[in-house]
N, C-alpha and C. Protein backbone atom coordinates (compact mmCIF):
# COMPACT_ATOMS: atom_id res chain seq x y z
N UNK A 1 4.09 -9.54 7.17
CA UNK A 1 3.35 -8.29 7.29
C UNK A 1 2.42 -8.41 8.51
N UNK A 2 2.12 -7.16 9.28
CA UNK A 2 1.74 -7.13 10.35
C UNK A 2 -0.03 -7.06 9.84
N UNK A 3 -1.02 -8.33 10.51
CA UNK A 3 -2.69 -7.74 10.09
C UNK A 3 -3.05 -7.39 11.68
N UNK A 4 -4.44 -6.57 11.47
CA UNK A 4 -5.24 -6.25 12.47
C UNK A 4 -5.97 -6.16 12.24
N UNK A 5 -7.08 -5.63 13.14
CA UNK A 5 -8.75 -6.16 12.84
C UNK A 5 -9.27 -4.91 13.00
N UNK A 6 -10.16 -3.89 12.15
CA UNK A 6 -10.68 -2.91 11.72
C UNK A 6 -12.09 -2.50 12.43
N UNK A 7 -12.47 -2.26 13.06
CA UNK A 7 -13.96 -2.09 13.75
C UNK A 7 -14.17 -0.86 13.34
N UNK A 8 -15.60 -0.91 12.66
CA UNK A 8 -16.65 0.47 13.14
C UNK A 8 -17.03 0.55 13.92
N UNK A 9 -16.48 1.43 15.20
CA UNK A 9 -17.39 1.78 16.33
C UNK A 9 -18.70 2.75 16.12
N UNK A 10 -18.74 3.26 15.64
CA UNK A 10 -19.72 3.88 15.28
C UNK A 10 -20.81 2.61 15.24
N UNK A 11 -20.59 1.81 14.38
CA UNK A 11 -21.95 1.09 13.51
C UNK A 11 -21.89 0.22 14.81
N UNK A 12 -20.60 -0.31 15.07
CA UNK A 12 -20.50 -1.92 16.00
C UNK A 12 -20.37 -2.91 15.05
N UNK A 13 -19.64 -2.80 14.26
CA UNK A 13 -19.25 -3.73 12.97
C UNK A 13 -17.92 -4.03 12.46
N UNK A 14 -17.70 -5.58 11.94
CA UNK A 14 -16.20 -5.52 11.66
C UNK A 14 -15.78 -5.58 9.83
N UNK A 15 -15.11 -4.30 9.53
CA UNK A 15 -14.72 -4.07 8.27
C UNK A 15 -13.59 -5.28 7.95
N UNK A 16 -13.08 -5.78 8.89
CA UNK A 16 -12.23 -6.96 8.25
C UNK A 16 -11.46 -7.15 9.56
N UNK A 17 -10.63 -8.65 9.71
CA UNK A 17 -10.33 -9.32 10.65
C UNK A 17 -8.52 -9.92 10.28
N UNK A 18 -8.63 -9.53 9.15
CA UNK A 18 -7.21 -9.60 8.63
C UNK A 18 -6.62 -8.97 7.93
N UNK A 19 -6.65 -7.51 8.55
CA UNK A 19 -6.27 -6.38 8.04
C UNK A 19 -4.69 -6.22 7.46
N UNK A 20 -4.05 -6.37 6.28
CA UNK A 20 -2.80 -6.53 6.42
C UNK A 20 -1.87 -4.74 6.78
N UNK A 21 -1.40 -4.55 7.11
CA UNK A 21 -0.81 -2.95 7.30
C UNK A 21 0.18 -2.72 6.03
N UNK A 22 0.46 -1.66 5.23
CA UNK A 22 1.25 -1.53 4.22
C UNK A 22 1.86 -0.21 4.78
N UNK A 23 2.99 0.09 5.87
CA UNK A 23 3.35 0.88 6.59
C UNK A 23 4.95 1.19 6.23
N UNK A 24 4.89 1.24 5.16
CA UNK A 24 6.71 0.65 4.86
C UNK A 24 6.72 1.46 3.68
N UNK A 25 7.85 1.90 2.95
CA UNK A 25 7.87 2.43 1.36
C UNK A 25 7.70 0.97 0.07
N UNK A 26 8.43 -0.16 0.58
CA UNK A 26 7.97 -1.31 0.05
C UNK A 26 6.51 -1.85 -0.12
N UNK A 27 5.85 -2.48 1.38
CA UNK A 27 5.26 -2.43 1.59
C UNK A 27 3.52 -1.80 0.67
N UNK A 28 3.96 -0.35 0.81
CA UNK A 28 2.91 0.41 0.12
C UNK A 28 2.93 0.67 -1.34
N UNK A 29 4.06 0.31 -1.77
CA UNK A 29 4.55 0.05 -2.98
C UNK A 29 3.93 -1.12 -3.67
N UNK A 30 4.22 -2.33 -3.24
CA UNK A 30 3.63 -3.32 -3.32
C UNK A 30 2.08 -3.42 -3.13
N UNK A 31 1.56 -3.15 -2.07
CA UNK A 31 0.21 -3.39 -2.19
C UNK A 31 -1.15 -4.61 -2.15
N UNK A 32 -1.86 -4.63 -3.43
CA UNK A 32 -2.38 -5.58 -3.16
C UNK A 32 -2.29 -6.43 -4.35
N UNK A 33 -0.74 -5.59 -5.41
CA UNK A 33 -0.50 -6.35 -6.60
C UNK A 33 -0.20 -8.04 -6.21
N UNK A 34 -0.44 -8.70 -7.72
CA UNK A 34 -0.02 -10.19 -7.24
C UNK A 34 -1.62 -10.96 -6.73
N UNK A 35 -2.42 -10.15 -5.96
CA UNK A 35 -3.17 -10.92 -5.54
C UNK A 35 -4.70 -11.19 -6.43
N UNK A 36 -5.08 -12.33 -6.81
CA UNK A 36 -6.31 -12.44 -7.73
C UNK A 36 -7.45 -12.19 -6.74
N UNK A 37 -7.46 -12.02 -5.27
CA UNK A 37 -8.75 -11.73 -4.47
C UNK A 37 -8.60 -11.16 -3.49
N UNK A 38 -9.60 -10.81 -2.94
CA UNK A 38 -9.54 -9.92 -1.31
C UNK A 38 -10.87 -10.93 -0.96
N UNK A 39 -10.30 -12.19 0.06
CA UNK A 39 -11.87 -13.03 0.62
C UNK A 39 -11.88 -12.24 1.84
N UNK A 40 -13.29 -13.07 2.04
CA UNK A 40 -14.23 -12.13 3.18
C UNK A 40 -13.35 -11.95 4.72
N UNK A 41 -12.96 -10.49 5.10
CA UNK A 41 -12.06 -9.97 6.36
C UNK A 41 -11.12 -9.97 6.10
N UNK A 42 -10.28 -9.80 4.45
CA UNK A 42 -9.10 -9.63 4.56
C UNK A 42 -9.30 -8.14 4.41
N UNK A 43 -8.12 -7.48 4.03
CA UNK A 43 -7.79 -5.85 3.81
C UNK A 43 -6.33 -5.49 3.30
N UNK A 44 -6.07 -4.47 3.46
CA UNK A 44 -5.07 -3.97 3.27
C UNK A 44 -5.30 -2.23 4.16
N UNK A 45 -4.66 -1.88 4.85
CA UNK A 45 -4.47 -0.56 5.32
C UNK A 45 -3.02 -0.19 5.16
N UNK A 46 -3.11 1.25 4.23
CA UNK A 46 -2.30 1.36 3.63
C UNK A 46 -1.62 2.83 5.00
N UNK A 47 -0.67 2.75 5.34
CA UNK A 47 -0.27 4.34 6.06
C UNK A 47 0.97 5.04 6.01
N UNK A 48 1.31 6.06 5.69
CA UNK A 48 0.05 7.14 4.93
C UNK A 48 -0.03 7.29 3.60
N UNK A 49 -1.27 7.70 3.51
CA UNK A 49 -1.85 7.50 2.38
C UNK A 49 -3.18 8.57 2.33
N UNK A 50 -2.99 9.22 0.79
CA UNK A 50 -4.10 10.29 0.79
C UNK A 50 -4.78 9.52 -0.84
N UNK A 51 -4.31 9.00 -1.42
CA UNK A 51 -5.36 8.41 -2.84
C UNK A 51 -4.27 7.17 -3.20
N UNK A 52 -5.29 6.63 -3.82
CA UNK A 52 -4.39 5.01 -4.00
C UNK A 52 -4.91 4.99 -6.09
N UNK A 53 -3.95 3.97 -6.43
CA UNK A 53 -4.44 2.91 -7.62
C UNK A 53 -4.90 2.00 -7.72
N UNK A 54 -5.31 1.22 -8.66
CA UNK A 54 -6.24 -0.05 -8.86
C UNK A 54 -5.07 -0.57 -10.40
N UNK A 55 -4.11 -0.09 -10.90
CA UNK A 55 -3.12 0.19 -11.54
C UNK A 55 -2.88 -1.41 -11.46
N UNK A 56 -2.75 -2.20 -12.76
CA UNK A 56 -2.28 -3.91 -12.72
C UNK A 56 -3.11 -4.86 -11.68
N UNK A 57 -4.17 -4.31 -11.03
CA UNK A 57 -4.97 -5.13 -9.92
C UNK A 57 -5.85 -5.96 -11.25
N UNK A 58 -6.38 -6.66 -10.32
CA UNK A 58 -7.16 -7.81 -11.01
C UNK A 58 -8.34 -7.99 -10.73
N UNK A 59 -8.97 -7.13 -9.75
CA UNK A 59 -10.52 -7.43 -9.42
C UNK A 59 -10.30 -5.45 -8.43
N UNK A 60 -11.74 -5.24 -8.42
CA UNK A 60 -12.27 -4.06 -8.18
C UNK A 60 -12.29 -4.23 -6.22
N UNK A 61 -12.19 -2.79 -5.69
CA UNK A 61 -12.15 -2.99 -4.42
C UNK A 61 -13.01 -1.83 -3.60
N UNK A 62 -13.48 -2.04 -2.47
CA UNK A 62 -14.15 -0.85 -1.59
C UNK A 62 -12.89 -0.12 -1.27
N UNK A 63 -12.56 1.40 -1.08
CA UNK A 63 -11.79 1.87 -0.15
C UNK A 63 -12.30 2.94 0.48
N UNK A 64 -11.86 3.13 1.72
CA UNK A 64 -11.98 4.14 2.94
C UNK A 64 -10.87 5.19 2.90
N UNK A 65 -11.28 6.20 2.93
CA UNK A 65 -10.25 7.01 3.57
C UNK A 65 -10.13 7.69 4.76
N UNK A 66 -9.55 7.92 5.96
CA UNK A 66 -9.50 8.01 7.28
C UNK A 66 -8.48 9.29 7.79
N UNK A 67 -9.05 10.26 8.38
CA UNK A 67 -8.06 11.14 8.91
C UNK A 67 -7.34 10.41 9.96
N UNK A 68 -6.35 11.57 10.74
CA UNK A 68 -5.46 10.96 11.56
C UNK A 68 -6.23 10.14 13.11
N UNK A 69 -7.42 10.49 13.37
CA UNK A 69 -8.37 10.26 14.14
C UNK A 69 -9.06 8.82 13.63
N UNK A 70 -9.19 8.72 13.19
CA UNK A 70 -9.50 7.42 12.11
C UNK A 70 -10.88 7.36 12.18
N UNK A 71 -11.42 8.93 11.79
CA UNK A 71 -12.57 8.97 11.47
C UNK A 71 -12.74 8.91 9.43
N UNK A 72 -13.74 7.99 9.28
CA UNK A 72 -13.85 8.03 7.74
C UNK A 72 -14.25 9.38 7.14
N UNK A 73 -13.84 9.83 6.31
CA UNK A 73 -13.54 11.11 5.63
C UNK A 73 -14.46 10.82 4.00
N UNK A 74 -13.67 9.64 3.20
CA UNK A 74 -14.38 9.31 1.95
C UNK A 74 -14.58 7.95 1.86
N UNK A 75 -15.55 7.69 0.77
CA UNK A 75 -15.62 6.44 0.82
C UNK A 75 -15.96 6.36 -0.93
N UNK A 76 -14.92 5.20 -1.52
CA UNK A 76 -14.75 5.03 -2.96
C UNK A 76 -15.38 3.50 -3.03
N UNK A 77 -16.86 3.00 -3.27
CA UNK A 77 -17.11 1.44 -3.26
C UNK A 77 -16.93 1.22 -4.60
N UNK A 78 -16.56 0.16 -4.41
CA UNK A 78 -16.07 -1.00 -5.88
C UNK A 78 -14.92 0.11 -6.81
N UNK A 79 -13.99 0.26 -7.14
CA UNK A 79 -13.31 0.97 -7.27
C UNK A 79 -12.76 -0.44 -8.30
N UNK A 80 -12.79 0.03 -9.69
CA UNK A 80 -12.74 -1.19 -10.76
C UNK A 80 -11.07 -1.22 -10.95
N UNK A 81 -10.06 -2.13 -11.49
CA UNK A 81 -9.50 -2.03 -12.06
C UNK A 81 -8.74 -0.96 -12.85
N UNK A 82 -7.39 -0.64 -12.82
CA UNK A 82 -6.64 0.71 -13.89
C UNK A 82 -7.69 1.69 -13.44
N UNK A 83 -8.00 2.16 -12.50
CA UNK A 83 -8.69 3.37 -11.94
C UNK A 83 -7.46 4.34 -10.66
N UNK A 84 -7.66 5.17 -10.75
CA UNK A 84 -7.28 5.67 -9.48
C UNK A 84 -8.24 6.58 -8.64
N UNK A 85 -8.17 6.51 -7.52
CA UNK A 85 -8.86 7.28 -6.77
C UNK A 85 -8.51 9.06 -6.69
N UNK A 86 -8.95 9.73 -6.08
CA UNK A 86 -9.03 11.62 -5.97
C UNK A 86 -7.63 11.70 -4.74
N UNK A 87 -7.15 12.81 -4.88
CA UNK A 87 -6.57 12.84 -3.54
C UNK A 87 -7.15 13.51 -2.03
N UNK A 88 -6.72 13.07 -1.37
CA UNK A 88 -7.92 13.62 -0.53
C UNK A 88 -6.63 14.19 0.55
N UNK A 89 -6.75 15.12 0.49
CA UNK A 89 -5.98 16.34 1.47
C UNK A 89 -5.61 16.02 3.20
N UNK A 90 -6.94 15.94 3.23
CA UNK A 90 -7.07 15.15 4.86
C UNK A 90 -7.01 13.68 5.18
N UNK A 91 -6.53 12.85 4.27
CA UNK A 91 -6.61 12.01 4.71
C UNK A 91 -5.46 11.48 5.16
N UNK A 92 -5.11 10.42 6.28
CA UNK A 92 -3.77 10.04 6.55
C UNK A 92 -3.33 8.93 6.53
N UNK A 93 -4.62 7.83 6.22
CA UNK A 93 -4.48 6.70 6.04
C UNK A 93 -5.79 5.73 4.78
N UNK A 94 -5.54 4.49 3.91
CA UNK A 94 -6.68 4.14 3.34
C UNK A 94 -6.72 2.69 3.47
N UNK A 95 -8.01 2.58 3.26
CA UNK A 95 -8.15 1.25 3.84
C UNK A 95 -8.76 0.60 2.34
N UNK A 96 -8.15 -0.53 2.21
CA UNK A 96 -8.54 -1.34 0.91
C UNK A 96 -9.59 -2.69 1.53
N UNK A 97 -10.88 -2.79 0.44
CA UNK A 97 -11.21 -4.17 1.60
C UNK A 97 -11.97 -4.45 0.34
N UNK A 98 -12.63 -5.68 0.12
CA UNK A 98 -13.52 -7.07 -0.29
C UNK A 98 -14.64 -5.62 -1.08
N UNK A 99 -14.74 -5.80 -2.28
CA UNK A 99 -16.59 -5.00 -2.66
C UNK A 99 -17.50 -5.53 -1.98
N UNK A 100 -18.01 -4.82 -1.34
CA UNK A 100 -19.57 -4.91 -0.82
C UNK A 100 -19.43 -4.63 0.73
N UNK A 101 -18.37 -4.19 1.41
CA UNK A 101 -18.31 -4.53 2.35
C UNK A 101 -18.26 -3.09 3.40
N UNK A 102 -18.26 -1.86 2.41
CA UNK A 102 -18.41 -0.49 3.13
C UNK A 102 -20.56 -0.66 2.57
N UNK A 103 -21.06 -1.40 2.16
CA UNK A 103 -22.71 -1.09 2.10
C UNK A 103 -22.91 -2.51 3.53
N UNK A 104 -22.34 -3.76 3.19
CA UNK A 104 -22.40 -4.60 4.30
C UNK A 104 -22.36 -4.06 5.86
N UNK A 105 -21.39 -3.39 5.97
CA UNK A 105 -21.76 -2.50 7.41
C UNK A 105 -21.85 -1.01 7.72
N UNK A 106 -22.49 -1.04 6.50
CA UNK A 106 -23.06 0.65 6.49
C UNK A 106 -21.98 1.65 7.28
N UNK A 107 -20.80 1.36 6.54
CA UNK A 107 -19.94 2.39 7.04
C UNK A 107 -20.60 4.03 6.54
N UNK A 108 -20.14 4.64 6.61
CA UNK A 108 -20.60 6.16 6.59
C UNK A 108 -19.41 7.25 6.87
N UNK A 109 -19.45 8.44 5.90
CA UNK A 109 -18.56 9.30 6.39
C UNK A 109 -18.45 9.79 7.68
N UNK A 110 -18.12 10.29 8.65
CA UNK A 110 -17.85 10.66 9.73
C UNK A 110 -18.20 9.47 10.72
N UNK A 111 -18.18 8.06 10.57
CA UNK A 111 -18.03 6.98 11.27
C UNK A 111 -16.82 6.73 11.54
N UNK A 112 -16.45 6.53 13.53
CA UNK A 112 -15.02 6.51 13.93
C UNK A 112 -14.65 4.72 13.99
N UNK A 113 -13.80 4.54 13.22
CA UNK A 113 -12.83 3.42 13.21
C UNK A 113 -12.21 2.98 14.13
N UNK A 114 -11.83 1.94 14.80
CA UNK A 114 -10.69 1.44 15.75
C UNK A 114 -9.95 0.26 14.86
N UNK A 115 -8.46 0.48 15.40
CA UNK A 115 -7.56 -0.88 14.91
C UNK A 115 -7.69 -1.22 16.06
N UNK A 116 -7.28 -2.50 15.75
CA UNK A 116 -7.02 -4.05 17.28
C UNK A 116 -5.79 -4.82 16.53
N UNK A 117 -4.64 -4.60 17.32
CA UNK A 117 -3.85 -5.71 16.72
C UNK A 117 -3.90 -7.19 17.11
């Protein structure tokens, strides 16, 4: 799987450094099942994607949601277990990452994102 590294330009901050991409029907299918953790700079960016599950996960997660601009749109922190998120109309992509880590760099709605592969 292809990772990349997530920046808030806005803030000047990095949401994670080992972003994995879930860009595939497999891929996004799969997810972040299987895994007992998300350590510090991993991720998952899921594309496309307008609301996700927490469905058989094993620990709770921050997620982002990002229009096609990859400006943040919503933001769901700690998102527990067998939960699902809202759908969000505008969104075209979501970003899964570590709890604590959309208050760690004060991401914010209308804060613009960059990928770096």
């Amino acid at each position: 799987m292809q990772t990349v590294k997530v920046l808030n330009a806005t803030r000047d901050t990095v949401l994670g450094d080992r972003i994995g991409v879930a860009d595939t029907s497999l891929t996004r299918l799969v997810g972040l099942l299987g895994k007992r953790a998300l350590e510090p700079g991993e991720g998952l960016l899921i594309v496309p994607s307008q609301a996700i599950h927490t469905v058989a996960m094993r620990f709770a997660i921050d997620v982002v949601f990002m229009d096609r601009n990859w400006h943040v749109i919503h933001l769901s922190p700690a998102v527990a277990p067998f939960r699902m998120t809202g759908l969000h109309w505008k969104a075209r992509s979501v970003l899964e990452l570590p709890v604590g880590v959309i208050a760690q760099t004060s991401t914010s709605v209308g804060d613009q994102l960059s990928i770096e592969e």
